[in-house]
N, C-alpha and C. Protein backbone atom coordinates (compact mmCIF):
# COMPACT_ATOMS: atom_id res chain seq x y z
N UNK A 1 73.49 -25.33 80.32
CA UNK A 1 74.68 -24.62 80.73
C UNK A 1 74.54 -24.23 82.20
N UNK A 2 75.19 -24.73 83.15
CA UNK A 2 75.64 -23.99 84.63
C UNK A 2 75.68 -22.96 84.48
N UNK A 3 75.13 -22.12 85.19
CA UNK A 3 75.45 -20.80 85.58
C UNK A 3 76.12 -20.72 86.87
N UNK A 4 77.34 -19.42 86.68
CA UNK A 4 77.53 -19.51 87.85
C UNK A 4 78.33 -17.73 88.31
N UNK A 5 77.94 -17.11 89.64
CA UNK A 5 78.24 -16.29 90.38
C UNK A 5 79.15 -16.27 90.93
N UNK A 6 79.75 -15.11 90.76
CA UNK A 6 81.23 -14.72 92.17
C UNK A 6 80.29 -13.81 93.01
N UNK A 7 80.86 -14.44 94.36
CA UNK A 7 80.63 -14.03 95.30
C UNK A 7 82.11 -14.08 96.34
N UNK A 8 82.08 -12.32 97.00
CA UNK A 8 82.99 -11.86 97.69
C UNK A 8 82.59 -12.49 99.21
N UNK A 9 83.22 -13.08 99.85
CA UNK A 9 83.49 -13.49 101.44
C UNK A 9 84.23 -12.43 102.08
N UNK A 10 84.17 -12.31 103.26
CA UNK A 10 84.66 -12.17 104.47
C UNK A 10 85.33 -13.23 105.46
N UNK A 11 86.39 -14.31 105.85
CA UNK A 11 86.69 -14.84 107.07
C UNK A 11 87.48 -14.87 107.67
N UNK A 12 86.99 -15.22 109.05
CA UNK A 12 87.88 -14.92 110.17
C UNK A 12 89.50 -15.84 109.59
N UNK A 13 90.78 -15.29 109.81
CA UNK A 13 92.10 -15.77 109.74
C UNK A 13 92.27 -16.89 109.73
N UNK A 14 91.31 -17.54 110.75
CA UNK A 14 91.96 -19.37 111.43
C UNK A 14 91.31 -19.91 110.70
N UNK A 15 89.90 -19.31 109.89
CA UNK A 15 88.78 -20.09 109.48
C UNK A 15 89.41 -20.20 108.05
N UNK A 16 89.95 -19.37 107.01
CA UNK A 16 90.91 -19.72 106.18
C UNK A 16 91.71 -19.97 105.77
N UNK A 17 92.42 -20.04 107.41
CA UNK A 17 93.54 -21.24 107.33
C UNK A 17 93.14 -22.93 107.10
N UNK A 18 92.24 -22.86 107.98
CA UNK A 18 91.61 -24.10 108.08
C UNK A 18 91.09 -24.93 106.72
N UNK A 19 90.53 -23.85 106.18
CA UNK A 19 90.20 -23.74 104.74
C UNK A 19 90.90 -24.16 103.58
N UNK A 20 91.94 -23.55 103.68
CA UNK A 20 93.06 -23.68 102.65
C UNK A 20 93.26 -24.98 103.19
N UNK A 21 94.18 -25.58 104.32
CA UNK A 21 94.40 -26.47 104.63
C UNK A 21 93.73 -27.85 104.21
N UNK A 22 92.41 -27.79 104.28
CA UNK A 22 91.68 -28.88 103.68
C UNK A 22 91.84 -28.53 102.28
N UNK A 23 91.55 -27.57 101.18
CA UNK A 23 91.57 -27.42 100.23
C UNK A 23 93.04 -28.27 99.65
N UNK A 24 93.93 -27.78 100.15
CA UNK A 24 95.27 -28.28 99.77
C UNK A 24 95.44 -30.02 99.88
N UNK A 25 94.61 -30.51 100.92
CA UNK A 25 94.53 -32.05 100.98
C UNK A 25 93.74 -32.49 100.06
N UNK A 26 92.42 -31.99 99.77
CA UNK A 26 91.65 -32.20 98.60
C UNK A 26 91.76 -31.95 97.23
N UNK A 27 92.88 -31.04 97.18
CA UNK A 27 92.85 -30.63 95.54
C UNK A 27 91.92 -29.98 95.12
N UNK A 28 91.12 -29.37 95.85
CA UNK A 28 89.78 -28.69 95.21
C UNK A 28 90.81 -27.33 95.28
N UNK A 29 89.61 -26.01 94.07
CA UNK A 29 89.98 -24.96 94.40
C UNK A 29 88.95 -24.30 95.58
N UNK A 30 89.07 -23.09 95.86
CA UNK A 30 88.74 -22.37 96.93
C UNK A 30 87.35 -22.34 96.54
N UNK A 31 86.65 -22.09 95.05
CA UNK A 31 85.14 -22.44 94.42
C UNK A 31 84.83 -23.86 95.19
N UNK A 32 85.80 -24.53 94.59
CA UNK A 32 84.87 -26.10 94.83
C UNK A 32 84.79 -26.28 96.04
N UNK A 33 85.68 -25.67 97.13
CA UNK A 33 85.63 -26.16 98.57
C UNK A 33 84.33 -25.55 98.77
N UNK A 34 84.36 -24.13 99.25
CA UNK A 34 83.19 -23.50 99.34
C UNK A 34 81.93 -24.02 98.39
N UNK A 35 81.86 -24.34 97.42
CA UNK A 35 80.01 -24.73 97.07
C UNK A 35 80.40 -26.18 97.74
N UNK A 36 81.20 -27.05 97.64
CA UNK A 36 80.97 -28.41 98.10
C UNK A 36 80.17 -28.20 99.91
N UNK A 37 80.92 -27.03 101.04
CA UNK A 37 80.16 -27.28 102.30
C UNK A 37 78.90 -26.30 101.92
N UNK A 38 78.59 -25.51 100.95
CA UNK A 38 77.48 -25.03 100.75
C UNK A 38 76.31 -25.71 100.32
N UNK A 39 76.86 -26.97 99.91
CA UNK A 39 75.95 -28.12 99.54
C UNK A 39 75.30 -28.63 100.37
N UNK A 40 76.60 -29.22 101.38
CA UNK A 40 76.31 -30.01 102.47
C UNK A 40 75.39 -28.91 103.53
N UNK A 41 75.61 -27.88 103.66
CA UNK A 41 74.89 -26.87 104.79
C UNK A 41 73.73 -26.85 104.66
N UNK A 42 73.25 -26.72 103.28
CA UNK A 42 71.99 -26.55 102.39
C UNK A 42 71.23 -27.80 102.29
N UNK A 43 72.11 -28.92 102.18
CA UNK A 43 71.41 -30.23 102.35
C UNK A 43 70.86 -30.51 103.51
N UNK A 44 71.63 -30.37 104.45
CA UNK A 44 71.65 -30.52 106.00
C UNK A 44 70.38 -30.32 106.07
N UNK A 45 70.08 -28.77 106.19
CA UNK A 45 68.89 -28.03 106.33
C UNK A 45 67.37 -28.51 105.93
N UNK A 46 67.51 -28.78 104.21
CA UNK A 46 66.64 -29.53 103.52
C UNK A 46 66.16 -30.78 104.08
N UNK A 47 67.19 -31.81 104.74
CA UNK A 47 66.92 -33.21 105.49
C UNK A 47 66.29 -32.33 106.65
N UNK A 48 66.68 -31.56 107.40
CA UNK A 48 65.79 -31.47 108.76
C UNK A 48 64.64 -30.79 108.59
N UNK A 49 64.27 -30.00 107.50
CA UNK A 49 63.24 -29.53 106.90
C UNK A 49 62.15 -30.66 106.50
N UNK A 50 63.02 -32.21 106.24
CA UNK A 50 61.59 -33.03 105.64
C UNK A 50 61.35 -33.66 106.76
N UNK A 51 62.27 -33.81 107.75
CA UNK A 51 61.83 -34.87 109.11
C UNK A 51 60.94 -34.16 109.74
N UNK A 52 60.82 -32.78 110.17
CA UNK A 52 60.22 -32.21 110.84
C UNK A 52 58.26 -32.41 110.21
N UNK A 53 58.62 -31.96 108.51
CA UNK A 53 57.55 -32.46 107.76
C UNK A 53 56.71 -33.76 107.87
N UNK A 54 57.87 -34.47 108.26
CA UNK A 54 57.54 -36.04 108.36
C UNK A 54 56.71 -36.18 109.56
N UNK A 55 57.77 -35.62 110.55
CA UNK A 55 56.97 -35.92 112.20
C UNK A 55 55.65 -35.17 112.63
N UNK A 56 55.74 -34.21 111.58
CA UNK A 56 54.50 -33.58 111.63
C UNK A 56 52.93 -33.85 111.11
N UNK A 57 53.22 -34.95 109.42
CA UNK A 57 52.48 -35.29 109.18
C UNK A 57 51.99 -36.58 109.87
N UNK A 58 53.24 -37.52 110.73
CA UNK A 58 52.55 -38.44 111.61
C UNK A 58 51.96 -38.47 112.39
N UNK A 59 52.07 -37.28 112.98
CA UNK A 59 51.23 -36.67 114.07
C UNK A 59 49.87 -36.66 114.23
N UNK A 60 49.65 -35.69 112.49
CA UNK A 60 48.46 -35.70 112.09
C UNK A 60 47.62 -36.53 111.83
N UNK A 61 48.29 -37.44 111.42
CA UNK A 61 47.73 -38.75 111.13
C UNK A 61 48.64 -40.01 111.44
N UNK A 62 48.61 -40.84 112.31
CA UNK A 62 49.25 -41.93 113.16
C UNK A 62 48.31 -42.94 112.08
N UNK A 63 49.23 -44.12 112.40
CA UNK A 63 48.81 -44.82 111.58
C UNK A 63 47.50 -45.69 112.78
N UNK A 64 46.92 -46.43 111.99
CA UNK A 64 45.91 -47.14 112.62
C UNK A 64 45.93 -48.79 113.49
N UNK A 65 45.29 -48.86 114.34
CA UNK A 65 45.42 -50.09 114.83
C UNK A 65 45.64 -51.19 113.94
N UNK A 66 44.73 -51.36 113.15
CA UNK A 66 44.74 -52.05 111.79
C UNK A 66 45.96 -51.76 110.72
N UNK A 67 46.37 -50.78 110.64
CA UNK A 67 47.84 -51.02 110.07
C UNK A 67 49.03 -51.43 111.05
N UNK A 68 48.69 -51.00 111.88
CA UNK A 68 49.87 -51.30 113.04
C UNK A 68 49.86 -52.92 112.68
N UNK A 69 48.97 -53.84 112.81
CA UNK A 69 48.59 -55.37 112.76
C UNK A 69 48.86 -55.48 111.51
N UNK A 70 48.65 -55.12 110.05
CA UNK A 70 49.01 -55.52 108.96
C UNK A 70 50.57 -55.48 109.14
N UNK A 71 51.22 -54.30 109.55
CA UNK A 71 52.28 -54.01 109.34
C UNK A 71 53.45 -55.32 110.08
N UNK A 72 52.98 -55.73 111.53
CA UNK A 72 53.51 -56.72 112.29
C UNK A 72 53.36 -58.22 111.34
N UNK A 73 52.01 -58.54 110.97
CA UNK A 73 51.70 -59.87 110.26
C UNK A 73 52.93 -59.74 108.84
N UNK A 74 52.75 -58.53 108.30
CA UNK A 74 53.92 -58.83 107.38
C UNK A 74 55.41 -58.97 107.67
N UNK A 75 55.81 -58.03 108.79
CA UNK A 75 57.49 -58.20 109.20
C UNK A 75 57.46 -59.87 109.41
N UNK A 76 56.63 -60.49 110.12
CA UNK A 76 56.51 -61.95 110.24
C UNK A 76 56.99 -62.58 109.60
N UNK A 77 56.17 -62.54 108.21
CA UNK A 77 56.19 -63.79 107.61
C UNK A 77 57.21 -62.99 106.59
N UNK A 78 57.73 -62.28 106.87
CA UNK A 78 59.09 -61.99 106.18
C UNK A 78 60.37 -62.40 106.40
N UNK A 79 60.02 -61.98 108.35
CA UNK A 79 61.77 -62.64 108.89
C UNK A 79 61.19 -64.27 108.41
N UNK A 80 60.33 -64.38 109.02
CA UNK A 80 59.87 -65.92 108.62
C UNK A 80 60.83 -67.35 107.69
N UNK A 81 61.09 -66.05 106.83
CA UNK A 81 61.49 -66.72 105.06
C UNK A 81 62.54 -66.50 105.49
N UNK A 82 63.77 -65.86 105.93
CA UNK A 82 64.93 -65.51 106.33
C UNK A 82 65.45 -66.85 106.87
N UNK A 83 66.60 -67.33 106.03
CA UNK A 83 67.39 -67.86 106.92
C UNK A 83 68.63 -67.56 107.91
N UNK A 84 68.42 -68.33 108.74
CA UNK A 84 68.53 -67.51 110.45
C UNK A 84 69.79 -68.66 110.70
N UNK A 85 70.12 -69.53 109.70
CA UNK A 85 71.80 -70.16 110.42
C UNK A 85 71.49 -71.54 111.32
N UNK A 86 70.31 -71.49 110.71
CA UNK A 86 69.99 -72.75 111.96
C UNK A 86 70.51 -74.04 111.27
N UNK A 87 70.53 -74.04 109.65
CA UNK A 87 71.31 -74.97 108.76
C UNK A 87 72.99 -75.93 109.57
């Protein structure tokens, strides 16, 4: 079972005009608009939360000469197999 909370807002005039306005093109209610960009805000966050993770753990550890060379020998003989239109 979902659970779910009311929660009271505050916004500025234009910002729930704006609001409504999309709501009214979408058919959502004023719930679904609001958790739908609460999703996206929250997602947002979460993605720049793992890149940062990401760039951080490459940092720490870069990959190696020797993978760098495995990694090239395989893109190779991958495009390799690709047909390229020359037919």
């Amino acid at each position: 079972m979902t659970r779910t909370a009311k929660v009271a807002v505050s916004l500025d005039a234009k910002l729930l005009e704006r609001a409504e306005r999309m709501r009214e093109r979408t058919g959502e209610s004023r719930s679904a608009l609001v958790s739908r960009a609460l999703r996206a805000l929250t997602g947002d966050e979460a993605h720049a939360r793992r890149v940062r993770e990401y760039v951080r753990a490459y940092r720490d550890t870069p990959e190696t000469p020797a993978e760098v060379a495995a990694a090239r020998a395989s893109a190779r003989r991958s495009l390799a197999a690709l047909p390229w239109g020359d037919e």
